[in-house]
C-alpha atoms as a PDB file:
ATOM      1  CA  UNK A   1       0.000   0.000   0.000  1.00  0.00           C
ATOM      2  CA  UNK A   2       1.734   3.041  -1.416  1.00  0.00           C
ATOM      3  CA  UNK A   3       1.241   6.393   0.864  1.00  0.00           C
ATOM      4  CA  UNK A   4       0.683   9.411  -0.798  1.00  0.00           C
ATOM      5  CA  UNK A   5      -0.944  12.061   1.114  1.00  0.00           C
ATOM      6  CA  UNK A   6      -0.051  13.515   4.388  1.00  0.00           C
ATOM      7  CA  UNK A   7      -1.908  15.668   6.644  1.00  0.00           C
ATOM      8  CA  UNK A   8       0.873  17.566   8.382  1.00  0.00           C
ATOM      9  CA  UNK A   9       0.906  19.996  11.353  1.00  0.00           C
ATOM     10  CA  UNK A  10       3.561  22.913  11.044  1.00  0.00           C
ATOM     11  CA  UNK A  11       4.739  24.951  14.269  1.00  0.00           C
ATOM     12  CA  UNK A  12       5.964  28.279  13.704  1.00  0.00           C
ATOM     13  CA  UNK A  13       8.414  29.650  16.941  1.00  0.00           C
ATOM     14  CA  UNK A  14       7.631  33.389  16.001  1.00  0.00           C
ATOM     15  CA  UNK A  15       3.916  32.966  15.659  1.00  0.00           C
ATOM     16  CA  UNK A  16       3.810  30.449  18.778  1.00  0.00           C
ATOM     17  CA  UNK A  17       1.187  29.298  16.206  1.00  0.00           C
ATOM     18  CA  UNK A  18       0.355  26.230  14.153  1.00  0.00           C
ATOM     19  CA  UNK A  19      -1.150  25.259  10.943  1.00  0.00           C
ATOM     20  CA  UNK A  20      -2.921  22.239   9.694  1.00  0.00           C
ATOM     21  CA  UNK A  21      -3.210  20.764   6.090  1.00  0.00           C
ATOM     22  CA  UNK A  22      -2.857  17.596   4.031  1.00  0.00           C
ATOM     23  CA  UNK A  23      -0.438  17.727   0.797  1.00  0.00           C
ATOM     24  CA  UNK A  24       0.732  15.207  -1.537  1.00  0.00           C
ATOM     25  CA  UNK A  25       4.571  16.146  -1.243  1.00  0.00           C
ATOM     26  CA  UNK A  26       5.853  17.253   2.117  1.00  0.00           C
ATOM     27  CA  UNK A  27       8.820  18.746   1.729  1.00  0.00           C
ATOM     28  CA  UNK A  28       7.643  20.620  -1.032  1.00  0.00           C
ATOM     29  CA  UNK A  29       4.713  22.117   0.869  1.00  0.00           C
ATOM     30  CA  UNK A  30       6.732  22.824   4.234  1.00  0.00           C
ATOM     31  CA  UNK A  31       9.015  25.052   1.447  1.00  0.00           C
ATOM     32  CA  UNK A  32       6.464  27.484   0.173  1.00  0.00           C
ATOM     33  CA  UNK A  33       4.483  28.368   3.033  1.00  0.00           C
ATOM     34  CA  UNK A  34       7.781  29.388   4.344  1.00  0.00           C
ATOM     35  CA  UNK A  35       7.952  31.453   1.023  1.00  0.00           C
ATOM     36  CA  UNK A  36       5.220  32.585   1.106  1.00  0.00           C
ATOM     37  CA  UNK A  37       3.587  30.968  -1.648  1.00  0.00           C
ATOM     38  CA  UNK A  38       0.362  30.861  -0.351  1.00  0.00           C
ATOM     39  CA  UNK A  39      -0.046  34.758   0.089  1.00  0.00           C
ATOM     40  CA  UNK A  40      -3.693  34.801   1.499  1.00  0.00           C
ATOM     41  CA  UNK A  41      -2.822  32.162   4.402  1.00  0.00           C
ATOM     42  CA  UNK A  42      -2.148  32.211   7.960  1.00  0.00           C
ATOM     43  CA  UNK A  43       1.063  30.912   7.114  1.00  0.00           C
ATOM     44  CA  UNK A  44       2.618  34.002   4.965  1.00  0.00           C
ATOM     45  CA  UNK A  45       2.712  36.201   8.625  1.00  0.00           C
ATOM     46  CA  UNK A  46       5.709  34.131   9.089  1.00  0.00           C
ATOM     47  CA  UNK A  47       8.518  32.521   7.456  1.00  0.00           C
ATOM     48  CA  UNK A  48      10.054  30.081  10.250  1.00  0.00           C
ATOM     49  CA  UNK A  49       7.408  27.359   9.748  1.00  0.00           C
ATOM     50  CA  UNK A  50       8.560  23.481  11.061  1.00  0.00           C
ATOM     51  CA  UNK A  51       7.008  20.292  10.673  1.00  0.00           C
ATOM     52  CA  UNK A  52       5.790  19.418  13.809  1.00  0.00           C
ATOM     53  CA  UNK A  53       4.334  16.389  12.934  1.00  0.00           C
ATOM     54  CA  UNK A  54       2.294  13.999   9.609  1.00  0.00           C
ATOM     55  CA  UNK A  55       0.364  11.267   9.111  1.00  0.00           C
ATOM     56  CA  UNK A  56       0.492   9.412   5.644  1.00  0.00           C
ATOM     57  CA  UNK A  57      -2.782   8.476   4.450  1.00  0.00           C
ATOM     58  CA  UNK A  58      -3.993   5.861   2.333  1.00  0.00           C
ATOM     59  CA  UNK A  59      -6.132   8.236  -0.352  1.00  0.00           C
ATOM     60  CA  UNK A  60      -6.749  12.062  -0.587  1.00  0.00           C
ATOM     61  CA  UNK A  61     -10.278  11.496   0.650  1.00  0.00           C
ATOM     62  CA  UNK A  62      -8.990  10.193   4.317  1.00  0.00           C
ATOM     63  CA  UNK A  63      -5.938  12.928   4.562  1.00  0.00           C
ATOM     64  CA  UNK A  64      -9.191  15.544   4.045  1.00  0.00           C
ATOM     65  CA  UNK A  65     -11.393  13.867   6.853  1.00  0.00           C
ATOM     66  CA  UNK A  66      -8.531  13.752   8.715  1.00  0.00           C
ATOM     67  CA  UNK A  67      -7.292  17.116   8.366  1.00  0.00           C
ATOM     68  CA  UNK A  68     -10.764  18.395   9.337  1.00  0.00           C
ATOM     69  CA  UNK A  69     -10.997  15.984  12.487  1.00  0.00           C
ATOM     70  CA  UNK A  70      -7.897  17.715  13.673  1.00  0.00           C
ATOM     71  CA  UNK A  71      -8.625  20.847  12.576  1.00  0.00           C
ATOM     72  CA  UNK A  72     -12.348  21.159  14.879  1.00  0.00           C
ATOM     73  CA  UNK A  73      -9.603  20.319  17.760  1.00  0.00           C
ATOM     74  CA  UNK A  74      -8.599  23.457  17.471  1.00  0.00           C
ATOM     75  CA  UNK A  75      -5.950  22.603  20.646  1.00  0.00           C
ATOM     76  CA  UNK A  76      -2.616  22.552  21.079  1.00  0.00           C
ATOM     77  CA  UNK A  77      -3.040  20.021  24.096  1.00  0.00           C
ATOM     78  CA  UNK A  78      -4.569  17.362  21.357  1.00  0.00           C
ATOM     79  CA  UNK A  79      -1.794  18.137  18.764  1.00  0.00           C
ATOM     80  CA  UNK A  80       1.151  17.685  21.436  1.00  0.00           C
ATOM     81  CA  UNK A  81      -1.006  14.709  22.096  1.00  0.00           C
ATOM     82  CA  UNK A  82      -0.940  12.994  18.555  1.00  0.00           C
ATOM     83  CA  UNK A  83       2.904  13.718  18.466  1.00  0.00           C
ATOM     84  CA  UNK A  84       3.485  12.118  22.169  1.00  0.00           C
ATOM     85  CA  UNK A  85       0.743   8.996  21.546  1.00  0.00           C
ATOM     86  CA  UNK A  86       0.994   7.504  17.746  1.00  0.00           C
ATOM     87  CA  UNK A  87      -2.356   5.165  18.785  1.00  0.00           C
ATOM     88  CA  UNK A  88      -4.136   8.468  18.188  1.00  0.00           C
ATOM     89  CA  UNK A  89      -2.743   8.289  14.786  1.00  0.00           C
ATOM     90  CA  UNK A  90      -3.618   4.884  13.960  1.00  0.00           C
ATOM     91  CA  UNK A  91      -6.667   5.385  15.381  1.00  0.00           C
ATOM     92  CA  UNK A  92      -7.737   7.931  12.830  1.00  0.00           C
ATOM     93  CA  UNK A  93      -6.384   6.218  10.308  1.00  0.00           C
ATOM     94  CA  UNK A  94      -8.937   3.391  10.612  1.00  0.00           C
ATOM     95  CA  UNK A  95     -12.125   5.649  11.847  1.00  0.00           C
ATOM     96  CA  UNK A  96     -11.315   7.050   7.996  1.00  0.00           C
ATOM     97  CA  UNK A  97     -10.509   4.510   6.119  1.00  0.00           C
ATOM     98  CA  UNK A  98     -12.396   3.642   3.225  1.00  0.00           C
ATOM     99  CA  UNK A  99     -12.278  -0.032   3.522  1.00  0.00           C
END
């Protein structure tokens, strides 16, 4: 089973902030928000952006669901949480699987 999405937390030090989203290249994405590439996000008010941490996902579909599943959170507690505990992870990895 090939991998190819990730949903991916960054951290950014200056902002004390972070940002969720779900890409199909990493490295790539962690690159331009730090350029700036996405000039309308909450990213561009800083340029010091980190992976914090990713889950690979099976389809686009799941890294969406969950994306959004971390996203209504909205805590810093849960995302130090899903770093610190990988059953989280796996966890929703099955609840949105598509099999």
């Amino acid at each position: 089973m090939i991998m190819s999405y990730h949903v991916y937390l960054l951290y950014s030090p200056f902002l004390d902030g972070f940002y969720v989203g779900y890409t199909e290249s990493l490295t790539e994405r962690v690159s331009q928000h730090n350029d700036g590439f996405y000039y309308e996000s909450y990213t561009k008010l800083a340029t010091d952006w980190e992976l914090f941490y990713s889950i690979a996902c099976e389809t686009k579909k799941q890294a969406i669901l969950i994306e959004r599943h971390i996203k209504r959170m909205k805590s810093r507690k849960y995302y130090f949480s899903l770093k610190q505990y990988p059953d989280i992870s796996i966890k929703l990895l099955k609840r949105y699987s598509e099999s």
